[in-house]
Protein backbone atom coordinates (compact mmCIF):
# COMPACT_ATOMS: atom_id res chain seq x y z
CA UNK A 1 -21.70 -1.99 -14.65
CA UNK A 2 -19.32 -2.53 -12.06
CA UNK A 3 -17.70 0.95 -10.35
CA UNK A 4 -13.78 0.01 -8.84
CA UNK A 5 -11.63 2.70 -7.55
CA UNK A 6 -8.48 2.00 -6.00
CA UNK A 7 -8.05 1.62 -2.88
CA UNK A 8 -6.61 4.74 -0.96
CA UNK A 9 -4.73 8.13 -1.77
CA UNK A 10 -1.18 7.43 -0.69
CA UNK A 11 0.24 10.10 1.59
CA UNK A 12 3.73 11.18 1.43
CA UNK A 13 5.07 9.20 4.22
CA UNK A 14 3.46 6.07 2.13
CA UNK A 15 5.55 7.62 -0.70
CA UNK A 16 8.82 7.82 1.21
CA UNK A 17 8.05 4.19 2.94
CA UNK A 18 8.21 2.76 -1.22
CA UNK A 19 10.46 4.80 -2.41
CA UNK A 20 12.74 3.59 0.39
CA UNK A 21 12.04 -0.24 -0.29
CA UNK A 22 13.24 0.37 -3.84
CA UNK A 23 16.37 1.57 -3.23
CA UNK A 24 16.94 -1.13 -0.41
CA UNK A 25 16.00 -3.99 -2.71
CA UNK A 26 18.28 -2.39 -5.75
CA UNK A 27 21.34 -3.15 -3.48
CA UNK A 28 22.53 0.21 -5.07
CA UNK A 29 26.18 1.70 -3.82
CA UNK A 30 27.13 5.10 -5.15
CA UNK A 31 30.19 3.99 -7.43
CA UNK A 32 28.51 4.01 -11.11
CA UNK A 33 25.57 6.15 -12.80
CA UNK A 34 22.73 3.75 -13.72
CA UNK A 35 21.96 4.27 -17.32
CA UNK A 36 18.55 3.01 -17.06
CA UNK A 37 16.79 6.30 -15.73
CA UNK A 38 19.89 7.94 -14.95
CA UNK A 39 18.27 8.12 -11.72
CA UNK A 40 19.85 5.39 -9.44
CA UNK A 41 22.68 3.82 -8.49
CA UNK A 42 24.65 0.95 -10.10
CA UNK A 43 25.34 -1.99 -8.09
CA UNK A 44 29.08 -2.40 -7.36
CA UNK A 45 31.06 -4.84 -9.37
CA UNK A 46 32.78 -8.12 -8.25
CA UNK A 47 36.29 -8.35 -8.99
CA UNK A 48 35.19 -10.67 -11.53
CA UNK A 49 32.77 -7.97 -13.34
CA UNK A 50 35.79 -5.41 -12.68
CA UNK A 51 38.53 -7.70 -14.58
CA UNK A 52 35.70 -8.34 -17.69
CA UNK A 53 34.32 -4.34 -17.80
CA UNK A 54 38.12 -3.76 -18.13
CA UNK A 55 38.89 -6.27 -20.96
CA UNK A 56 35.37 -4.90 -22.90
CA UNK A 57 36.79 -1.02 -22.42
CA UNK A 58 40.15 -2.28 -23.74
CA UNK A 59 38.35 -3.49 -26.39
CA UNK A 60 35.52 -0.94 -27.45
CA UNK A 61 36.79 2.49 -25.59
CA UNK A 62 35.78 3.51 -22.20
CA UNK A 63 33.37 5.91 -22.76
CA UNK A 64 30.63 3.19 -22.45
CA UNK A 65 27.99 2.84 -19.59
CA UNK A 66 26.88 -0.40 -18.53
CA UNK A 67 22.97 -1.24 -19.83
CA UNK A 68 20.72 -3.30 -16.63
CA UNK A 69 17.62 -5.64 -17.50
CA UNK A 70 14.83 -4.26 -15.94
CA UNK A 71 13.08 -7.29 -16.21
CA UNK A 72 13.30 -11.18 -14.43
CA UNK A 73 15.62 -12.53 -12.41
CA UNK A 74 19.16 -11.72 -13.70
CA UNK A 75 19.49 -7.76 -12.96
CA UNK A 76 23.14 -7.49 -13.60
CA UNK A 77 24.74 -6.01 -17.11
CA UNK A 78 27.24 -9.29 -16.72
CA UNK A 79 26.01 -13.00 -17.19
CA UNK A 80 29.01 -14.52 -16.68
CA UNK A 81 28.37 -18.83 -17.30
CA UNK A 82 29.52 -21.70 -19.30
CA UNK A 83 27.66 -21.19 -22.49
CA UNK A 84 29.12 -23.69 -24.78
CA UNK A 85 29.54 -26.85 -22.86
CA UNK A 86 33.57 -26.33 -22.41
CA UNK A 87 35.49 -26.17 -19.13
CA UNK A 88 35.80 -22.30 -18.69
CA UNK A 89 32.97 -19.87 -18.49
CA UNK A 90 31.81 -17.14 -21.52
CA UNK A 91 30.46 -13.69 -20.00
CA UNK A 92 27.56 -11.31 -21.94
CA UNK A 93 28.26 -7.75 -21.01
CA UNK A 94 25.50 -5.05 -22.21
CA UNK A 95 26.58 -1.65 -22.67
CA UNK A 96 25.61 1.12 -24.53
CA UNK A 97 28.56 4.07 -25.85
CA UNK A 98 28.08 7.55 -24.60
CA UNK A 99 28.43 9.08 -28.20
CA UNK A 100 26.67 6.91 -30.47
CA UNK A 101 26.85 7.79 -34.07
CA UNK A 102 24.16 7.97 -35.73
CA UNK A 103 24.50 5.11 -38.01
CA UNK A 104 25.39 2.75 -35.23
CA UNK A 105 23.16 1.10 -32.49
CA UNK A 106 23.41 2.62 -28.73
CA UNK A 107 22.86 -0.59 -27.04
CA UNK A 108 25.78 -3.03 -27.38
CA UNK A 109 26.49 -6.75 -26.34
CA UNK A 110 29.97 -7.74 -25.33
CA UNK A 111 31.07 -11.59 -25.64
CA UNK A 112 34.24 -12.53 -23.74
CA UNK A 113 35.71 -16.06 -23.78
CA UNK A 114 38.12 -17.10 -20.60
CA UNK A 115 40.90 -19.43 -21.08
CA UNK A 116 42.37 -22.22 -18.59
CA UNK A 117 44.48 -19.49 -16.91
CA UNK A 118 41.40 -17.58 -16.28
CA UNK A 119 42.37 -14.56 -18.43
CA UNK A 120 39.29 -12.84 -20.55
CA UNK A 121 39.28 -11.96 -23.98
CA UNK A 122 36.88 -10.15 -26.25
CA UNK A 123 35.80 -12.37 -28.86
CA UNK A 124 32.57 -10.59 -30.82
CA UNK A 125 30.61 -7.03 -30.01
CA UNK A 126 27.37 -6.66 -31.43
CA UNK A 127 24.11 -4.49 -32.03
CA UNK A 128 21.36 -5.38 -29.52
CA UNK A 129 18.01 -5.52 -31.10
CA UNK A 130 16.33 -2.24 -29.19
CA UNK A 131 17.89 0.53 -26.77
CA UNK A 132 16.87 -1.46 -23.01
CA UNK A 133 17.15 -4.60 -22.34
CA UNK A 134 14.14 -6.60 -20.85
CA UNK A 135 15.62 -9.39 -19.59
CA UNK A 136 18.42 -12.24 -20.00
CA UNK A 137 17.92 -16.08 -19.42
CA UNK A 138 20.54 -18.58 -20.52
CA UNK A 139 18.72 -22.40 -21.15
CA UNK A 140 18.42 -25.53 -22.60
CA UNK A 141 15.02 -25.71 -24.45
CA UNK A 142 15.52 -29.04 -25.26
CA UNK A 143 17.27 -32.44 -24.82
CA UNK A 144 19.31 -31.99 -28.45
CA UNK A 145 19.34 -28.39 -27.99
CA UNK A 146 22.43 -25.99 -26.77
CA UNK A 147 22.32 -23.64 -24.43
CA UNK A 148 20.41 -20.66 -26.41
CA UNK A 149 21.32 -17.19 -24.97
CA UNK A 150 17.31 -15.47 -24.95
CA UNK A 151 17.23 -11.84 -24.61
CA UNK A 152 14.65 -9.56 -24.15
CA UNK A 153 14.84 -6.13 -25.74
CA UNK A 154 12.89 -3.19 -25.58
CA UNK A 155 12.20 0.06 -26.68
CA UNK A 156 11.85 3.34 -25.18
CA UNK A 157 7.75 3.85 -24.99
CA UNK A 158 7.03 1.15 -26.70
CA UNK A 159 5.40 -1.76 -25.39
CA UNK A 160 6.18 -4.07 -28.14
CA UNK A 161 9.27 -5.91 -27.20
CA UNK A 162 11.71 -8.34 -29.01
CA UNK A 163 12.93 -11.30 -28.33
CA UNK A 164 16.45 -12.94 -29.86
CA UNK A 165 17.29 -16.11 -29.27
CA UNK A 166 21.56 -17.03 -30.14
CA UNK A 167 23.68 -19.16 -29.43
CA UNK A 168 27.69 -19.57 -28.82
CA UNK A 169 29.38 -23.00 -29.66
CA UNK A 170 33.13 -24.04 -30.36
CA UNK A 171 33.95 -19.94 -30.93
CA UNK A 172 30.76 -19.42 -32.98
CA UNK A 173 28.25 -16.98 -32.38
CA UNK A 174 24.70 -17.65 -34.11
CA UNK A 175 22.98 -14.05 -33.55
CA UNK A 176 19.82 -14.97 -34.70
CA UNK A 177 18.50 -18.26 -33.91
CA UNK A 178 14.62 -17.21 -33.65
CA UNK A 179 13.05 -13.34 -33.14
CA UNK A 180 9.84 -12.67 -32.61
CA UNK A 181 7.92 -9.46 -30.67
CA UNK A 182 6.02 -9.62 -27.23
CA UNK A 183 4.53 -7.84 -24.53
CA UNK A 184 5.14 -10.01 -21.87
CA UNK A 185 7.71 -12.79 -22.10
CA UNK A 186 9.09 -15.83 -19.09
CA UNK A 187 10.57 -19.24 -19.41
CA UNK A 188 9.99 -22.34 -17.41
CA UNK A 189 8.97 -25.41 -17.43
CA UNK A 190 4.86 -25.20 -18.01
CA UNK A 191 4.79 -29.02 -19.88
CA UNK A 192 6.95 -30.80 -17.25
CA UNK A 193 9.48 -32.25 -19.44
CA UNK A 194 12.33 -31.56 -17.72
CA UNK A 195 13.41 -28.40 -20.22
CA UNK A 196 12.21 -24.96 -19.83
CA UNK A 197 9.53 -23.40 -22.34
CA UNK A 198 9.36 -19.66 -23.79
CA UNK A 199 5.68 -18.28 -23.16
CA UNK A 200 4.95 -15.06 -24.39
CA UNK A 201 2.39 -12.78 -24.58
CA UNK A 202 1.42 -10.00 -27.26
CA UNK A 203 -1.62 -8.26 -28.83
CA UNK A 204 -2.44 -7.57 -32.54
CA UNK A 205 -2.46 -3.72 -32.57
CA UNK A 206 -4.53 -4.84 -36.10
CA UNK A 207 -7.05 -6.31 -34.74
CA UNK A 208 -6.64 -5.82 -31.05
CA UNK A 209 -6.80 -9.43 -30.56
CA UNK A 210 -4.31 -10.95 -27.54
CA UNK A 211 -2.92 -14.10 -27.21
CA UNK A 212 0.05 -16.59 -25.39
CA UNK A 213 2.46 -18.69 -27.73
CA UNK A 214 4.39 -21.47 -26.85
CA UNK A 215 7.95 -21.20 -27.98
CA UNK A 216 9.92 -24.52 -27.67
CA UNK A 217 12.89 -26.52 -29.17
CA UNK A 218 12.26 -29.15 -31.68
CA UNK A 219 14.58 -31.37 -33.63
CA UNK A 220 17.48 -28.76 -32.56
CA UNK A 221 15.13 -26.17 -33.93
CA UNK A 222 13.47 -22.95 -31.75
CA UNK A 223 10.20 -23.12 -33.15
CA UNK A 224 6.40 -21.85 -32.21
CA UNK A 225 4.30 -24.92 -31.37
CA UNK A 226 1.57 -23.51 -29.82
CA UNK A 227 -0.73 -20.83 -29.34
CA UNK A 228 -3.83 -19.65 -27.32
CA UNK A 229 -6.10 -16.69 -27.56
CA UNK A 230 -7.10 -14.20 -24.41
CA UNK A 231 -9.81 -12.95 -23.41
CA UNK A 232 -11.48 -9.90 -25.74
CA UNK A 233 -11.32 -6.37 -24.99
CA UNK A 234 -7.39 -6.67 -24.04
CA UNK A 235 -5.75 -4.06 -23.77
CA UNK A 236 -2.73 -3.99 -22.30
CA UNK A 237 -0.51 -6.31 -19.91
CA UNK A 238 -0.20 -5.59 -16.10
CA UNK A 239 1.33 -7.87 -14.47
CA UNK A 240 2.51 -11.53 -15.09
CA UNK A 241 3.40 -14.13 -12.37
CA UNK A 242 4.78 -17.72 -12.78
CA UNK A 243 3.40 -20.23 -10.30
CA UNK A 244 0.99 -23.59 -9.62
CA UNK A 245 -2.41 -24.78 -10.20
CA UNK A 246 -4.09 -27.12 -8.19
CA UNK A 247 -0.69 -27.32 -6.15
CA UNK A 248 1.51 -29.16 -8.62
CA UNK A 249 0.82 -27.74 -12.60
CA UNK A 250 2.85 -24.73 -13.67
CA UNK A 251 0.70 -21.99 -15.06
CA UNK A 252 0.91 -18.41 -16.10
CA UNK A 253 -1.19 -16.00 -14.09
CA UNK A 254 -1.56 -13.05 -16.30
CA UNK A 255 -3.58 -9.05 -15.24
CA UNK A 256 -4.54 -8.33 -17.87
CA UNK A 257 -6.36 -4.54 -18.51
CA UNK A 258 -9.41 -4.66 -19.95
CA UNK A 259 -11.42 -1.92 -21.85
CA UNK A 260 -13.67 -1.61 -19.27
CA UNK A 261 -10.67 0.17 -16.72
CA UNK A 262 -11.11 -3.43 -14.70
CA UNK A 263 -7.86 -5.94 -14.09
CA UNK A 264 -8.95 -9.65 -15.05
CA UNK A 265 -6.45 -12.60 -14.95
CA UNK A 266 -6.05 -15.18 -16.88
CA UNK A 267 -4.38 -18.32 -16.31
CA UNK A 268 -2.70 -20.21 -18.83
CA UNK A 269 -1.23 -23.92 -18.23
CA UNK A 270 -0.51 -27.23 -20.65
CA UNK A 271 -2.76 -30.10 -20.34
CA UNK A 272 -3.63 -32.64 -22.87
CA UNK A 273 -0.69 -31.57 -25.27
CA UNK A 274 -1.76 -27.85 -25.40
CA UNK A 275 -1.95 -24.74 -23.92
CA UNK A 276 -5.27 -23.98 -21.83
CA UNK A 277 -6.88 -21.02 -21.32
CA UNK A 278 -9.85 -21.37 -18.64
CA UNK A 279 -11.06 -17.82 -18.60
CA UNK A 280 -12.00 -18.26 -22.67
CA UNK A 281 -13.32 -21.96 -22.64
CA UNK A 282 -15.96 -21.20 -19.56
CA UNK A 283 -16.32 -17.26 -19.31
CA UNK A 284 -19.29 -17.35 -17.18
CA UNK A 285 -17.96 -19.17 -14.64
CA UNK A 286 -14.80 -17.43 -14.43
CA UNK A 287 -14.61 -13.71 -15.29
CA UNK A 288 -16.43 -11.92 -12.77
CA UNK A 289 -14.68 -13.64 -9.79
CA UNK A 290 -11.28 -12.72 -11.17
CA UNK A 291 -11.92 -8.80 -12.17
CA UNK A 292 -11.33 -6.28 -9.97
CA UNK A 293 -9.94 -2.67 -10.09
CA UNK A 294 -6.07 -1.29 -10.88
CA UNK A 295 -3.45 -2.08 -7.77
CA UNK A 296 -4.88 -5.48 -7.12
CA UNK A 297 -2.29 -8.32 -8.55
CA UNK A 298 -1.96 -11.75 -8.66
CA UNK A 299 0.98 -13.33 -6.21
CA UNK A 300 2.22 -16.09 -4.47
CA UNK A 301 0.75 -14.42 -1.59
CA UNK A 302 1.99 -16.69 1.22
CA UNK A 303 5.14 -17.97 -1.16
CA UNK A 304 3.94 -21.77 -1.03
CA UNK A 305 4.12 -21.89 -5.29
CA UNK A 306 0.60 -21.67 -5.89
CA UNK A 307 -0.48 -17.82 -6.94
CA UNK A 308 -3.66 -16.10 -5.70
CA UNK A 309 -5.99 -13.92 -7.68
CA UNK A 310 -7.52 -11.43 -5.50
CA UNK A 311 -10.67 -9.74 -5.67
CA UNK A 312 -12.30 -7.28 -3.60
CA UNK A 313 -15.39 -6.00 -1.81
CA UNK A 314 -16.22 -3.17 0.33
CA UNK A 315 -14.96 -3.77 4.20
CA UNK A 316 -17.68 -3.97 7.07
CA UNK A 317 -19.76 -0.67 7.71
CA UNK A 318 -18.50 0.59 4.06
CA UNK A 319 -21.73 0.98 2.31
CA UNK A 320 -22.12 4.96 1.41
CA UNK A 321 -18.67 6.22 2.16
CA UNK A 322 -17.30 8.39 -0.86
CA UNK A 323 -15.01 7.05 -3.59
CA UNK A 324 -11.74 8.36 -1.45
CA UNK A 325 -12.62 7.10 1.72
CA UNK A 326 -13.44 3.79 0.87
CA UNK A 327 -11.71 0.81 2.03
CA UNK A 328 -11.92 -2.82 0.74
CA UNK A 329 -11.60 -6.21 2.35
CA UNK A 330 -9.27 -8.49 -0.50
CA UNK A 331 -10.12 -12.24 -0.91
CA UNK A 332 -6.96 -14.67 -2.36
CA UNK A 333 -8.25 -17.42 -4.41
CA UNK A 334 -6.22 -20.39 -6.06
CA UNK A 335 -7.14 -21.66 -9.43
CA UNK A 336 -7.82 -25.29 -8.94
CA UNK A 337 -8.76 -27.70 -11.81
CA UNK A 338 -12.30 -27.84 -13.41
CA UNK A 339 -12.44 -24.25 -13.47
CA UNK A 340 -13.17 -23.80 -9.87
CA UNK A 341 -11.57 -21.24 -7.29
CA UNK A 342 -10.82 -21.31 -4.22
CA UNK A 343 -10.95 -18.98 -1.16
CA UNK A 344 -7.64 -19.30 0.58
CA UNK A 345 -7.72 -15.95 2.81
CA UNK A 346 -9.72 -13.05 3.48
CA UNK A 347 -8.42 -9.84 4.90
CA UNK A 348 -7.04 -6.13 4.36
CA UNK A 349 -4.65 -5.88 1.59
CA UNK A 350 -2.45 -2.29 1.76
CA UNK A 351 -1.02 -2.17 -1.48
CA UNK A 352 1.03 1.30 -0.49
CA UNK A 353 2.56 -0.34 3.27
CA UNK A 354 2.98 -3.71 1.33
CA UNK A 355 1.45 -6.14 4.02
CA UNK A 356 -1.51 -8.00 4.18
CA UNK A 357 -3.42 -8.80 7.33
CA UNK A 358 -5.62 -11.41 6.81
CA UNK A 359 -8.37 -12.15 8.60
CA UNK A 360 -9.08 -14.87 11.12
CA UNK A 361 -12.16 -16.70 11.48
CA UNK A 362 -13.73 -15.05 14.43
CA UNK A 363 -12.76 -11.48 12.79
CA UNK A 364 -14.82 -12.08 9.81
CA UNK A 365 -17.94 -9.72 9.50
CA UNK A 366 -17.34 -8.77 12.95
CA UNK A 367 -13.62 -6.39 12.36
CA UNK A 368 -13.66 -3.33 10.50
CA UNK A 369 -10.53 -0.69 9.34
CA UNK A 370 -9.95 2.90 9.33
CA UNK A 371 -7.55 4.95 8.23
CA UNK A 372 -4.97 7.39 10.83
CA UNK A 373 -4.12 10.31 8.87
CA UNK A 374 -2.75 11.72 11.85
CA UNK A 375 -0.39 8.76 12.14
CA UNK A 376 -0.69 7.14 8.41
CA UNK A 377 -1.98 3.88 11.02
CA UNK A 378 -4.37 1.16 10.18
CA UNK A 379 -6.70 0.98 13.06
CA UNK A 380 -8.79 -2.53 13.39
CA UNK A 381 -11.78 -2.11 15.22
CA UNK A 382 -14.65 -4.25 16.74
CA UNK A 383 -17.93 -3.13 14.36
CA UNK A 384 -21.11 -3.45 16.32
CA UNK A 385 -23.05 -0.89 14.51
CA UNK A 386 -25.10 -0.05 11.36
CA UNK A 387 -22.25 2.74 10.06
CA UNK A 388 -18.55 2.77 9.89
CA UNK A 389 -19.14 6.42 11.54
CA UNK A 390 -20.88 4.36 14.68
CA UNK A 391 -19.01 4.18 17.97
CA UNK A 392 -16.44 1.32 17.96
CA UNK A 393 -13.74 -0.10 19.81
CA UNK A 394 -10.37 -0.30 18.69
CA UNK A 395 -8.42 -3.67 19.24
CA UNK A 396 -5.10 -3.06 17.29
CA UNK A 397 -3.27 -0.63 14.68
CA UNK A 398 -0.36 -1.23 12.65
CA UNK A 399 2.41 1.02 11.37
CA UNK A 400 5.43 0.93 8.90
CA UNK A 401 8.28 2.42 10.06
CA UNK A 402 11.99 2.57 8.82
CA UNK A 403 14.19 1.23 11.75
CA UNK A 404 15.50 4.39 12.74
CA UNK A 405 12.00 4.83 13.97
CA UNK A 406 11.27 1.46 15.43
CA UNK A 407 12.98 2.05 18.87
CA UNK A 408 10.70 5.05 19.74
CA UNK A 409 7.32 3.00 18.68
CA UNK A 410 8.52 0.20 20.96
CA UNK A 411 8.76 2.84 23.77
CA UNK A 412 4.68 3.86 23.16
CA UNK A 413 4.06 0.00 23.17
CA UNK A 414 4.33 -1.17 19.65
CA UNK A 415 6.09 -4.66 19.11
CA UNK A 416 7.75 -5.85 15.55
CA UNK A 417 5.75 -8.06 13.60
CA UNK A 418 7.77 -8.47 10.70
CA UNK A 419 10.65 -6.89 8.87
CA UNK A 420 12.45 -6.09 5.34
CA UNK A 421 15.27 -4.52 4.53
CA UNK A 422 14.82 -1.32 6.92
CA UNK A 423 11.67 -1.38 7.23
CA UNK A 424 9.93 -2.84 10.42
CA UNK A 425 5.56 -3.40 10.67
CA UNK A 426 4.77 -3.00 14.07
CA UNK A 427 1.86 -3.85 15.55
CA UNK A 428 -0.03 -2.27 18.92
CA UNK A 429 -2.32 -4.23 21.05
CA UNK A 430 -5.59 -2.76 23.13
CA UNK A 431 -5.08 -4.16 26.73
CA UNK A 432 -8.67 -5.08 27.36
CA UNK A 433 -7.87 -9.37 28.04
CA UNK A 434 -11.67 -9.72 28.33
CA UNK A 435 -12.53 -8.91 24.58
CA UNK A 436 -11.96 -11.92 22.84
CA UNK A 437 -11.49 -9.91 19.29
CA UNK A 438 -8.04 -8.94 20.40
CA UNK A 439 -5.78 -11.41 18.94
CA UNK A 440 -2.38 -12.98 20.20
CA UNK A 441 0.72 -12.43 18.99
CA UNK A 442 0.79 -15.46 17.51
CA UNK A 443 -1.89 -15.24 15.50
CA UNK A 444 -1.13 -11.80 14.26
CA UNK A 445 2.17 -13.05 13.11
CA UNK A 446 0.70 -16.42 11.83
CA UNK A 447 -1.98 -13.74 9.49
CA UNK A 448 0.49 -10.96 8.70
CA UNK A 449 2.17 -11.24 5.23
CA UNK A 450 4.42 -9.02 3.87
CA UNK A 451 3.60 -8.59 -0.02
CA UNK A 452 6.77 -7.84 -2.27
């Protein structure tokens, strides 16, 4: 049996480096407590969001906090679109009240109509179905078919989640158009009809079986059409990532955990008027080369559309080290049709400094890693020996720095590679021109990747 650990410890300045690219990609401003985790900060709200959340505390009381999906695109406690096919737009605001009796729901949903002069008014204020919401999508799911309002709710530690699907036509609210529980739950397009899809994904707790369903509109009906089991020994739901097969057919790439402590994905796609499941119709072809321990995901690695399953295997000269000390080379394969993969890149993956540096041709069995603890540094050296431990010479490290930092690594030689948010990945070059393992500029730029 196969023995994965992850990939490294991550020190405290890895720590700091994540915990700082969260709070830059929340867009957080300190005017409103979060009610999420009561740990962060609310984003600031438009003028627009300012004129609604004062028409909803007008019309519930003010002792209210707004309630954030934690889930999908839309982040924001106001969806504020034309939901009804008129000329002005509706707005869903979540909220929860501060003293909730105990016969009443904490989470809330607000619906506001405007008029033609613009001016908001409350119009219904409802129980949501759980106390966090997952996610919000407004869509079509079908030619005949309005525009459905599909929200996610959740529970606190609970994995089961539930989905309601309403609608709001001509001043009429329909709360409860379809409901159903999931795990894992997005909506697109997977049968390329020209109207998005609901897939989810849930397990029997019964009979720990797992599967995807197909939720659709038909004859101005949400119905399920379609389902398709997962692979046994499920048992619980990762990661999930929309994207392409074989460069042009939608798919769901799902890491799944498995009973055996291993991450497998499975992709799931429509062909031939049904869902299809690969990983389940030819096992032995597919599971092994898509398992592979906790931390390693499936992504859009080089955001092209298609996603890439990675799997790992121990990095040149790693043959004895201990469990900690171990470091893996990642290979990114795309699912292609016929149940074949294929190896798109090859290279270090650090899941804490979120890059990738994949490796060029002439690196390949020839470039090794270690670790800087001194300097939390990836160091890339030429391996001509038997042992990791073997002398070896360096040709480049790379560091992730916040840009208050940058500046003083540029003075010992470092240049920016890539940025986000305020971070900056620097890399620094050995100045031996003779050794033809030290790469250009270009080419580290043309390998690096930063992973979100």
């Amino acid at each position: 049996m196969k023995r994965w650990v992850w990939m490294n410890k991550v020190g405290l300045k890895s720590v700091s480096i994540i915990v700082a690219v969260g709070l830059l990609l929340s867009g957080c401003t300190p005017t409103m407590t979060l009610s999420v985790d009561g740990m962060l900060e609310a984003p600031k709200l438009t003028s627009e969001q300012t004129v609604i959340h004062e028409t909803v505390i007008a019309s519930v009381g003010n002792n209210i906090s707004l309630k954030y999906p934690k889930n999908g695109d839309n982040r924001s406690a106001f969806v504020i679109t034309d939901i009804d096919d008129e000329k002005t737009n509706e707005a869903l605001v979540f909220y929860e009240r501060n003293n909730t009796l105990a016969n009443e729901s904490g989470l809330r949903v607000n619906i506001l109509d405007q008029d033609e002069n613009g001016k908001w008014k409350s119009v219904y204020d409802l129980a949501g179905n759980g106390t966090d919401v997952d996610r919000i999508l407004i869509s079509k799911l079908g030619p005949a078919d309005k525009k459905n309002i599909i929200v996610g709710y959740s529970t606190m530690n609970i994995d089961e989640k539930t989905l309601q699907i309403s609608s709001y036509d001509k001043g009429e609210f329909i709360s409860s158009k379809y409901i159903e529980t999931y795990s894992l739950m997005e909506v697109f397009d997977i049968d390329r009809d020209g109207f998005n899809e609901i897939i989810t994904a849930s397990i029997n707790l019964t009979d720990a079986t797992a599967q995807v369903s197909l939720i659709e509109a038909v004859d101005s009906k949400i119905v399920k059409t379609d389902s398709v089991s997962l692979s046994a020994n499920t048992t619980s739901f990762l990661s999930c990532k929309v994207g392409l097969v074989d460069n042009e057919t939608p798919a769901i790439f799902i890491d799944c955990l498995k009973a055996t402590g291993e991450v497998q994905t499975e992709v799931i796609y429509y062909k031939y008027g049904k869902l299809q499941n690969p990983l389940i119709q030819i096992p032995d072809k597919l599971v092994d080369k898509t398992s592979r321990p906790t931390g390693f995901y499936s992504i859009d690695i080089d955001s092209v559309g298609v996603v890439e399953i990675p799997t790992i295997e121990n990095m040149t000269g790693y043959v004895d080290k201990e469990d900690e000390e171990m470091i893996y080379l990642t290979n990114w394969w795309a699912y292609g049709d016929y149940y074949t993969l294929t190896k798109k890149y090859s290279g270090y993956y650090n899941v804490s400094g979120g890059y990738a540096m994949m490796f060029p041709k002439r690196w390949q069995g020839g470039v090794t890693i270690k670790k800087d603890t001194s300097t939390d540094e990836v160091v890339f050296y030429k391996y001509i020996g038997s042992s990791i431990d073997d002398y070896m010479t360096e040709l480049m490290r790379i560091a992730v720095v916040t840009k208050s930092s940058t500046q003083q690594y540029i003075h010992d030689g470092y240049e920016i590679i890539a940025s986000q948010g305020q971070l900056d990945f620097l890399v620094k070059l050995q100045a031996d021109k003779k050794e033809p393992l030290i790469l250009t500029m270009g080419e580290i730029q043309n390998s690096f990747l930063v992973v979100n």
